[in-house]
Protein backbone atom coordinates (compact mmCIF):
# COMPACT_ATOMS: atom_id res chain seq x y z
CA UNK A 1 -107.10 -70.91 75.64
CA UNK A 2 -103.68 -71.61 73.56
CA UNK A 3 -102.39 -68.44 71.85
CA UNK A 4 -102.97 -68.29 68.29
CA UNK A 5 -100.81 -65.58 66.15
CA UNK A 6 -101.71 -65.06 62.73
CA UNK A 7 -99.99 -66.42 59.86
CA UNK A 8 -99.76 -66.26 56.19
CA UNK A 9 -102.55 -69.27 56.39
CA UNK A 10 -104.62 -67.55 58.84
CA UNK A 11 -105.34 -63.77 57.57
CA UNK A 12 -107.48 -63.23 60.82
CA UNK A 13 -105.72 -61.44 63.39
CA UNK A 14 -107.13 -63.66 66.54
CA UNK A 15 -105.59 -61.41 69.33
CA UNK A 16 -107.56 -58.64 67.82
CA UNK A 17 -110.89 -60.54 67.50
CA UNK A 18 -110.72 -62.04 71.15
CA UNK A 19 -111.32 -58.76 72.10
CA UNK A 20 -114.31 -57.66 69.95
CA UNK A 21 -117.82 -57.75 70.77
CA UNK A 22 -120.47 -60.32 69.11
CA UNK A 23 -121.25 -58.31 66.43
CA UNK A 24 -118.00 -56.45 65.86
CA UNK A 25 -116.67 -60.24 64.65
CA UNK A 26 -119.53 -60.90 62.70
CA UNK A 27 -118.89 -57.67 60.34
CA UNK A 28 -114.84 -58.69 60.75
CA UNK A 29 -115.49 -62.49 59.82
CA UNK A 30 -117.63 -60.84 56.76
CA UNK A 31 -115.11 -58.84 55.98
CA UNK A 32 -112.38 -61.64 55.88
CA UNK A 33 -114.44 -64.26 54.51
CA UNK A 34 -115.33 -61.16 51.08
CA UNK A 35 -111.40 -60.55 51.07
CA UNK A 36 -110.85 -64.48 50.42
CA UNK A 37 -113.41 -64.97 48.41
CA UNK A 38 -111.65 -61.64 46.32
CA UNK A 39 -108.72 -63.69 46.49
CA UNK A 40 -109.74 -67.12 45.30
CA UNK A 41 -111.91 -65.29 42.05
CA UNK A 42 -108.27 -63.79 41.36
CA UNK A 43 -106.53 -67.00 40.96
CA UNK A 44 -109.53 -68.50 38.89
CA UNK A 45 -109.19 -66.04 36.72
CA UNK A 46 -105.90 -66.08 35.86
């Protein structure tokens, strides 16, 4: 698998989640998916 670092485009830290169990990345792909979602109501309501 090639090595993926995170970026400003990618806010998920992928070393990090390689190593997480099934449901550990469920609850952090929640987690990052409410934080976007946080993000992209911010700019519409600017």
């Amino acid at each position: 698998m090639r090595e993926i670092a995170p970026t400003e485009s990618s806010p998920i830290d992928w070393k990090r989640y390689e190593k997480m169990t099934l449901p550990e990345k469920w609850a952090y792909l929640d987690e990052k998916s409410r934080e976007i979602h946080a993000q992209i109501e911010k700019l519409i309501d600017r």
